[in-house]
Protein backbone atom coordinates (compact mmCIF):
# COMPACT_ATOMS: atom_id res chain seq x y z
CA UNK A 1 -9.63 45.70 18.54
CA UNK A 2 -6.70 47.71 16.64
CA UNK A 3 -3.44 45.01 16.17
CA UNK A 4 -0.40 45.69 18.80
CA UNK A 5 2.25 47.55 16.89
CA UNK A 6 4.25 44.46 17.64
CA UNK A 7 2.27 42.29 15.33
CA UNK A 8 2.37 45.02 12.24
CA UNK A 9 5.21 43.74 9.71
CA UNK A 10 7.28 46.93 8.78
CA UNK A 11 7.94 47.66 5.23
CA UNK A 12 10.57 49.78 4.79
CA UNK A 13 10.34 50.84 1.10
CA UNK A 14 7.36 51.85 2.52
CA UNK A 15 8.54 54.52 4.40
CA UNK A 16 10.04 58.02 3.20
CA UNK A 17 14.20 57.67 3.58
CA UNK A 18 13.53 61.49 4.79
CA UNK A 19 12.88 61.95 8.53
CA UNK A 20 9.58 64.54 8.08
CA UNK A 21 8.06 65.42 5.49
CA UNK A 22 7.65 68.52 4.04
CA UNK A 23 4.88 70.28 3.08
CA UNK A 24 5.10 70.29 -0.89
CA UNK A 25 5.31 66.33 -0.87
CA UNK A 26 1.29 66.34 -0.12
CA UNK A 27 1.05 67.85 -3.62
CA UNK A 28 4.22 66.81 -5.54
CA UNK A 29 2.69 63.64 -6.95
CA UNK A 30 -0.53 65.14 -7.91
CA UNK A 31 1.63 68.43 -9.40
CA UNK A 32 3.53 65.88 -11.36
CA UNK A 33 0.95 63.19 -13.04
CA UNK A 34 -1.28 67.44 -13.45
CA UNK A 35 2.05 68.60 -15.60
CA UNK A 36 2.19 65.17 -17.31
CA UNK A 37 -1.41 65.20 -18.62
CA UNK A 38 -1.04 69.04 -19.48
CA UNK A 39 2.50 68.85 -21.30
CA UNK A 40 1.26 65.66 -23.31
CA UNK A 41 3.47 63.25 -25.21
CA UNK A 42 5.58 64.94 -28.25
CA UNK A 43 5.99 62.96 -30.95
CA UNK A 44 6.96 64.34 -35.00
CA UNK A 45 6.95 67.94 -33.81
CA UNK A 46 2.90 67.52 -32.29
CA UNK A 47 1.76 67.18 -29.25
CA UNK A 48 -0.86 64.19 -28.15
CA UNK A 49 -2.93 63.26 -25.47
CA UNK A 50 -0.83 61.42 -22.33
CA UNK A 51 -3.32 59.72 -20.19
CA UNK A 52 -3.74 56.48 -22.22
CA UNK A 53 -1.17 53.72 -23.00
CA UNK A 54 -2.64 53.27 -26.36
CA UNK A 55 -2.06 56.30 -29.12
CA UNK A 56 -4.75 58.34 -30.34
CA UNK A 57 -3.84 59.20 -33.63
CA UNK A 58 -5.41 62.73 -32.96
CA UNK A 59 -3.06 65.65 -31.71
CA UNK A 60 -3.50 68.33 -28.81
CA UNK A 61 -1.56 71.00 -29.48
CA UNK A 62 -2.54 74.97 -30.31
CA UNK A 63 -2.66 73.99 -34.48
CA UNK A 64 -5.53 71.27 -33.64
CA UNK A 65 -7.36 73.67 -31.14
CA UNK A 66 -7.55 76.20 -34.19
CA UNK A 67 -9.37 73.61 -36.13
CA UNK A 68 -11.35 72.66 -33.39
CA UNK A 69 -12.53 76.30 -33.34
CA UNK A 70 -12.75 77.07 -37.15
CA UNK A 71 -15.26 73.94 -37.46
CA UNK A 72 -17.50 74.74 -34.67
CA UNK A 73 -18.04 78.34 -36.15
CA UNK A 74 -18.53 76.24 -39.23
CA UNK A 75 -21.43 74.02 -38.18
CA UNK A 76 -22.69 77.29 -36.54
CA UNK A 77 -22.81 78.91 -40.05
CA UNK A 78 -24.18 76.13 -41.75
CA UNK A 79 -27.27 76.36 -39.18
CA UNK A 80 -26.90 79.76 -38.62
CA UNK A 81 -31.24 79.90 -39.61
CA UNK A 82 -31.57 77.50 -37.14
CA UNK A 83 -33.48 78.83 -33.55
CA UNK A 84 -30.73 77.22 -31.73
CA UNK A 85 -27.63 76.63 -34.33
CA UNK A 86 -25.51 75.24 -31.50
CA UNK A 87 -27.42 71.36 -31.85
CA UNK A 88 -30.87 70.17 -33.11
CA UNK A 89 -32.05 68.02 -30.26
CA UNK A 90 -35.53 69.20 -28.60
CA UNK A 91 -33.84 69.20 -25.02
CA UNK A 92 -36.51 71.82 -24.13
CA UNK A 93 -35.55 75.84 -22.40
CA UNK A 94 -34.48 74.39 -18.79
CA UNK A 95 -31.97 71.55 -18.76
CA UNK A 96 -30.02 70.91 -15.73
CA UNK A 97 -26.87 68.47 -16.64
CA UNK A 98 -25.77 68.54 -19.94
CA UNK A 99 -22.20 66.60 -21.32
CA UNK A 100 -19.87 67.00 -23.46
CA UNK A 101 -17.55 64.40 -24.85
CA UNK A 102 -14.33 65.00 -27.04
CA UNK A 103 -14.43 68.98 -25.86
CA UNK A 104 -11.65 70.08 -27.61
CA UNK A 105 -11.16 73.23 -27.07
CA UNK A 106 -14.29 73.80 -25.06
CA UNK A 107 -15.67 75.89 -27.49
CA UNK A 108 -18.94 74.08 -27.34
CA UNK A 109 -19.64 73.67 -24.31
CA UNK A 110 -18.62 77.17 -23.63
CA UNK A 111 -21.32 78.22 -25.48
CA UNK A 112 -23.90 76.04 -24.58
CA UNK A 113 -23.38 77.20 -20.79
CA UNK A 114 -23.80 80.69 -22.10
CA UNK A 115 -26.90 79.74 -23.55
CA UNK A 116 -28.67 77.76 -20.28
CA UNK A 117 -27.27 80.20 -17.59
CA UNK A 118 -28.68 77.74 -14.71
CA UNK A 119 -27.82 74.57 -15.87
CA UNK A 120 -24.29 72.70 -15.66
CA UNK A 121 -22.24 72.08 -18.75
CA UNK A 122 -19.50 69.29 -18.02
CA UNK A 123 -16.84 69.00 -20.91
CA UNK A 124 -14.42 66.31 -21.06
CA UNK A 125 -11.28 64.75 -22.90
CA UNK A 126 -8.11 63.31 -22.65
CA UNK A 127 -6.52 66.38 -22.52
CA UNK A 128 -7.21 69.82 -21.07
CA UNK A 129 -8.48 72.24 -22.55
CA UNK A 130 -6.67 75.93 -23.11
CA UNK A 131 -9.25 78.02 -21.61
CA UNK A 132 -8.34 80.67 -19.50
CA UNK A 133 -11.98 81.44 -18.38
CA UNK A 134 -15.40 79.76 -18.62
CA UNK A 135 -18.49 80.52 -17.35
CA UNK A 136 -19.22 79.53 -14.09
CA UNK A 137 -21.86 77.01 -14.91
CA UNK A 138 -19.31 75.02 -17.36
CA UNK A 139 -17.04 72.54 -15.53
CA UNK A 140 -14.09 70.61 -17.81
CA UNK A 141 -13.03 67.39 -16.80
CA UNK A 142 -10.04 65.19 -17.97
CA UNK A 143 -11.39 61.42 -18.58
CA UNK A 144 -11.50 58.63 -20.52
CA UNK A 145 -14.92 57.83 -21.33
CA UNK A 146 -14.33 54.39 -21.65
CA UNK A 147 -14.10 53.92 -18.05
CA UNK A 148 -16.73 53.71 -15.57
CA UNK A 149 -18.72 56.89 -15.59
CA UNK A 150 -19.05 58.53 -11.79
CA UNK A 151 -21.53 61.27 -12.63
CA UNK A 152 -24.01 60.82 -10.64
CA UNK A 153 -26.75 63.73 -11.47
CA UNK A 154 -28.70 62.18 -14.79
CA UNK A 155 -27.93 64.28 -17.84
CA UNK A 156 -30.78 66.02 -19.90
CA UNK A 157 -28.34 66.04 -23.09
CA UNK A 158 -25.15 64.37 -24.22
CA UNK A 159 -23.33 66.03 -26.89
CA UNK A 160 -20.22 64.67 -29.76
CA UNK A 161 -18.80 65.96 -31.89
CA UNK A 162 -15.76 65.48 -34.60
CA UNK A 163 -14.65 62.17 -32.92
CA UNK A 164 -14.13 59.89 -35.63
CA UNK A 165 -11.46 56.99 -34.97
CA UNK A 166 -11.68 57.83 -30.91
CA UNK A 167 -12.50 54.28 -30.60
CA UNK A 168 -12.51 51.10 -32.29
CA UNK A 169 -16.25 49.21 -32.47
CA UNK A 170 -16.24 47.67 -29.39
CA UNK A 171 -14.77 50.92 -27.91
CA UNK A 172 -18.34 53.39 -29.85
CA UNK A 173 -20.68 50.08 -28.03
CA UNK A 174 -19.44 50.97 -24.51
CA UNK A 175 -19.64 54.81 -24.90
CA UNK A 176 -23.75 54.61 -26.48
CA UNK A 177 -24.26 52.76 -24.16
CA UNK A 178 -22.41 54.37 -20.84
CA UNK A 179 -24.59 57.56 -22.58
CA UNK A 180 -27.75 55.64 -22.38
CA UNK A 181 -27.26 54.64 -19.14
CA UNK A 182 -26.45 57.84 -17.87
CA UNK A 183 -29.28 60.36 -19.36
CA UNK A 184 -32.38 60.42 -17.94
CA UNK A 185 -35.78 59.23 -19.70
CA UNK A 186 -36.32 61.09 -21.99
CA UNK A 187 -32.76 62.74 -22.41
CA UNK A 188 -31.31 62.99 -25.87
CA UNK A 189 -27.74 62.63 -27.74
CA UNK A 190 -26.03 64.22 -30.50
CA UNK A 191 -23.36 63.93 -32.51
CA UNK A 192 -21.93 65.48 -35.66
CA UNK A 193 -19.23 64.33 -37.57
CA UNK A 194 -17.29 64.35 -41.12
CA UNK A 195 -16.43 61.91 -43.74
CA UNK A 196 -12.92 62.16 -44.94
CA UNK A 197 -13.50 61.25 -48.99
CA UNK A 198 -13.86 64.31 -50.89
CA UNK A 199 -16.13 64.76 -53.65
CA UNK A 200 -17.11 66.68 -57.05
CA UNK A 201 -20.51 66.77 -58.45
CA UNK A 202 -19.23 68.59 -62.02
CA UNK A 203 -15.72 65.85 -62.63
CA UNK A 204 -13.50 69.00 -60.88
CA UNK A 205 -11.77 66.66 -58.79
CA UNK A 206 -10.07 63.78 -60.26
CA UNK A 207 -9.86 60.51 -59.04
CA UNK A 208 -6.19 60.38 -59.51
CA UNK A 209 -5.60 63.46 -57.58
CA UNK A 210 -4.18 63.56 -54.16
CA UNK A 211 -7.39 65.09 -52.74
CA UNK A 212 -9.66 62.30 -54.89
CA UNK A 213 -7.38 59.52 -53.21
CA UNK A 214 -7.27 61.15 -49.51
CA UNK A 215 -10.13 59.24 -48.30
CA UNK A 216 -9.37 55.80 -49.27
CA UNK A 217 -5.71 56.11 -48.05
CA UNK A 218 -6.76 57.39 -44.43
CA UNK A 219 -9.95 54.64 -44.43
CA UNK A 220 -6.74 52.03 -44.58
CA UNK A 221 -4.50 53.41 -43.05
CA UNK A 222 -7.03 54.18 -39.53
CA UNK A 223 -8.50 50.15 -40.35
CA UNK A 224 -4.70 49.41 -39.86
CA UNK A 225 -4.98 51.33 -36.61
CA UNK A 226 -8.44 49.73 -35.19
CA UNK A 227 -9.84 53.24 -35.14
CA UNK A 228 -12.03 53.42 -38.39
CA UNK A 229 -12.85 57.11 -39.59
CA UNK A 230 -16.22 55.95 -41.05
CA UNK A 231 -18.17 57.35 -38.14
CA UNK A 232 -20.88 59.53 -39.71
CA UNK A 233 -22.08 56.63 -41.39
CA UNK A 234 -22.27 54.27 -38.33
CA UNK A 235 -23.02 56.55 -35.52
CA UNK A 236 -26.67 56.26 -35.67
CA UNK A 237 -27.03 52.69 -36.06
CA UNK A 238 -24.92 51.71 -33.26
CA UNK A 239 -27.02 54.71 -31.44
CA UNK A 240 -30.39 52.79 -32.05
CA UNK A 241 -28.43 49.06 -30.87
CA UNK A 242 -27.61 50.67 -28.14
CA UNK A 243 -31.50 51.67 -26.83
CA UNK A 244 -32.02 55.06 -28.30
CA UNK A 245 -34.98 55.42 -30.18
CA UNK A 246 -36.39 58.70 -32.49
CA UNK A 247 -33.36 59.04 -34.72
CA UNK A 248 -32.81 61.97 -36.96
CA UNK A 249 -30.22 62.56 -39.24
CA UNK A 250 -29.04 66.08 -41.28
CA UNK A 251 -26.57 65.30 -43.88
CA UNK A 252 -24.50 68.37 -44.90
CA UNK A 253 -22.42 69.00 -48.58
CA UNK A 254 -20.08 71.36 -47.19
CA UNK A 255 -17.18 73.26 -49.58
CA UNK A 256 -14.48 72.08 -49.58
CA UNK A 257 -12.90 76.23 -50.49
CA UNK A 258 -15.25 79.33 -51.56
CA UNK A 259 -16.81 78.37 -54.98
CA UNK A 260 -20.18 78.08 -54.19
CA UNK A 261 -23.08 80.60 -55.66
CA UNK A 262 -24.76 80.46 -52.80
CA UNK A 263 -23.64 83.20 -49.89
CA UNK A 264 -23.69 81.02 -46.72
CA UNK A 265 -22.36 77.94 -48.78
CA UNK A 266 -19.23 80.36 -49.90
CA UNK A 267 -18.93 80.86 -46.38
CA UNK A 268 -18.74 77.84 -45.51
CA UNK A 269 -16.69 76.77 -47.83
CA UNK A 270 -13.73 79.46 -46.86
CA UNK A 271 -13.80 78.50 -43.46
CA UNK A 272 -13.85 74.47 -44.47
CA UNK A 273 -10.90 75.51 -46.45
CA UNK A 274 -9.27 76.89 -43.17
CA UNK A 275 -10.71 74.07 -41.55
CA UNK A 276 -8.69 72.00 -43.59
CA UNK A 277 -5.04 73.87 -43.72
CA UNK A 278 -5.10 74.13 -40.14
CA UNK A 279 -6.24 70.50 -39.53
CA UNK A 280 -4.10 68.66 -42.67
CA UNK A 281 -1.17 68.14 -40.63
CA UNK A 282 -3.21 66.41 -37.51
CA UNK A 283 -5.28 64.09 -39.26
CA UNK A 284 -2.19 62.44 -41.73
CA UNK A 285 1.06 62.61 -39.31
CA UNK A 286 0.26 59.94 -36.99
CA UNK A 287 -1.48 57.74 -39.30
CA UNK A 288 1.26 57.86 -42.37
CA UNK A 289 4.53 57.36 -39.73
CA UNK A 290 2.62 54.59 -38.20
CA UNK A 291 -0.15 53.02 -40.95
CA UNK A 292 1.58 54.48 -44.41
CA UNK A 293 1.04 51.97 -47.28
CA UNK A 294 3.33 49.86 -48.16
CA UNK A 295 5.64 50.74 -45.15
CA UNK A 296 5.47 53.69 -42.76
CA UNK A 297 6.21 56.99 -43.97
CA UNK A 298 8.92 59.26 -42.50
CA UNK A 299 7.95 62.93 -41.03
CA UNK A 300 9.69 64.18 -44.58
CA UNK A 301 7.75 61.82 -46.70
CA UNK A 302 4.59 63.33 -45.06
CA UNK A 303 5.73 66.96 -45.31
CA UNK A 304 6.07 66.48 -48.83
CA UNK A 305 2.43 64.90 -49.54
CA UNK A 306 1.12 67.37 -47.50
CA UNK A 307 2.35 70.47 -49.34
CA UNK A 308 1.11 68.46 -52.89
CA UNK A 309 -2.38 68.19 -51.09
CA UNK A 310 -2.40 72.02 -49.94
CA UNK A 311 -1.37 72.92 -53.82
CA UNK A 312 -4.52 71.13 -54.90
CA UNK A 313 -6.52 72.83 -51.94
CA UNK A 314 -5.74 76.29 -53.44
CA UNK A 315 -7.49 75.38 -57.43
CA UNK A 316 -10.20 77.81 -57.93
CA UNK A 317 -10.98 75.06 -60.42
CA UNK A 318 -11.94 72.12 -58.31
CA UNK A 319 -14.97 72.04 -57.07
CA UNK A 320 -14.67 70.00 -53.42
CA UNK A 321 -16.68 68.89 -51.11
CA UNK A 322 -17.27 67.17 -47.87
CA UNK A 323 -20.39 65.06 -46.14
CA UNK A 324 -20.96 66.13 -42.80
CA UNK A 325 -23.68 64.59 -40.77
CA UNK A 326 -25.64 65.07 -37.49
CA UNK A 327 -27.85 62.60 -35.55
CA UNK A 328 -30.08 62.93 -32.47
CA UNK A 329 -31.91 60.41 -30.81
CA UNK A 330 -33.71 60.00 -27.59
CA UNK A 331 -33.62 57.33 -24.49
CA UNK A 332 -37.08 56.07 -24.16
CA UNK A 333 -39.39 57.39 -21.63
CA UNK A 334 -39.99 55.32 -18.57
CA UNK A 335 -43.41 54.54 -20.13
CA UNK A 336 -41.88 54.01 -23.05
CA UNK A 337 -39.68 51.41 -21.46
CA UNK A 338 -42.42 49.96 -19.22
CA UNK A 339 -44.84 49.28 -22.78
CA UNK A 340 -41.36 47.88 -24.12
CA UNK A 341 -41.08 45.09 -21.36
CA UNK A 342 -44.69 44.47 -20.84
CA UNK A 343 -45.40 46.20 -17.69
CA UNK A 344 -47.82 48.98 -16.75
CA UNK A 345 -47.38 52.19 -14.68
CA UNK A 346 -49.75 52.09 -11.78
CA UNK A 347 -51.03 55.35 -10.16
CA UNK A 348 -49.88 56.28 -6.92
CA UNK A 349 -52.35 55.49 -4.05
């Protein structure tokens, strides 16, 4: 039986001061913490993600989006031989659920939807994406993927990519394994990623250059942080500790600028050098003003380094270049996982 009125204690700060509501106050709220996540946090002239209380060192503003863009039509150049140049996992011609973390610009996932017409492509990140249309089988979400996961449809794929200090260790354990728990037997992951150090194989780039040194200042600076940028080299074994099993890897030496022979390396390397220019800015801000070595830097101390680095960018005479690499792996079968614990599938009756 429902309480007497008489025995409910009245709060009134729980109450609205007005007399009636209106109608817009059913939506105000929702309008507000909606404009909150889509105007982001400003901070040094970018824009970053607002729906954590910890920083991301990563921007989300329009500059970022264009290197979001100019590396995805990278990697699609760089496997442009490839039957399918948009990933290397065998997910087979019919998959239903497919995911997409760190969507960026939605570029991706865009595509992929374009390419499996009947399944549903889910993209999600901290912060929106700037897409005025998408197919109507591609869904973006904004989440933190270190929370609990509510899908509840199994996914055939999971897809990274470019998400390198997202999360400290602990952080990459809980995502591999939220993936793992949420693809179906059988289902595989992906992820592709950079690593920051430059290198020359003819002595083109010296060590005592700003470019040769770029690495090693952004691996301290992002330790300093808790977010380590070492990601292509971890990503697979933390996939396999995890549960994943069938690992492949393709390691990339991508140009770092158009000096390579070869036509598709040249390629390449012009839009890496885009890549680059458009993405400079993004990747050292955050980390110098709050990590710089021995102190923080100031937004003018940056500027400054930044224009040196984009002077050494432009030599026709170094020879640059990056590691990029991509792993897949699979989630076990349920026979698989049945051998694995010492049980045996019985037929059905």
């Amino acid at each position: 039986m429902a309480p007497k009125d008489d025995n409910i204690a009245v709060d009134p700060n729980f109450y609205s001061m007005k007399r009636d509501l209106e109608p817009d106050d059913f939506e105000s709220e929702t309008t507000s913490i909606a404009s909150a996540i889509a105007k982001g946090r400003f901070e040094n002239g970018r824009r970053y993600q607002a729906t954590k209380e910890d920083d991301y060192w990563g921007p989300s503003d329009e500059q970022q989006f264009e290197a979001f863009e100019i590396s995805h039509i990278l990697f699609l150049v760089l496997d442009y031989y490839q039957p399918n140049a948009l990933f290397h996992a065998p997910i087979g011609d019919s998959p239903k659920h497919i995911l997409d973390i760190g969507t960026g610009k939605g570029s991706w996932a865009i595509d992929v939807a374009d390419f499996y017409p009947t399944a549903t492509i889910r993209g999600v990140d901290l912060f929106p994406p700037p897409v005025t249309w998408m197919p109507p089988n591609c869904v973006f979400e904004v989440d933190d993927v270190l929370k609990d996961w509510t899908w509840r449809e199994p996914f055939d794929f999971i897809h990274l990519r470019m998400m390198y200090g997202a999360f400290d260790s602990e952080g990459w354990n809980q995502v591999y394994k939220r993936a793992y728990d949420a693809l179906a037997p059988g289902g595989w992951i992906e992820q592709v990623e950079f690593d920051i150090r430059c290198h020359s194989d003819d002595g083109t780039l010296k060590k005592n250059s700003l470019l040769g040194g770029w690495g090693d200042l952004f691996l301290s600076c992002s330790a300093q942080a808790g977010r380590t940028l070492t990601t292509q080299e971890t990503m697979r074994g933390v996939m396999e500790k995890a549960g994943f099993v069938d690992a492949h890897e393709k390691l990339y030496k991508i140009p770092l600028g158009p000096w390579a022979k070869d036509k598709v390396l040249k390629e390449a390397g012009h839009l890496h050098y885009a890549h680059w220019n458009a993405a400079l800015e993004g990747w050292a801000m955050w980390l110098l003003t709050h990590f710089g070595e021995p102190v923080p830097w100031t937004n003018e101390e940056v500027q400054v380094y930044l224009a040196k680095v984009r002077l050494e960018l432009k030599d026709p005479h170094t020879h640059g270049w990056n590691y990029g690499r991509r792993v897949w792996a699979r989630k076990p079968t349920e026979k698989e996982l049945m051998a694995k614990h010492g049980l045996k599938s019985e037929p059905y009756p």
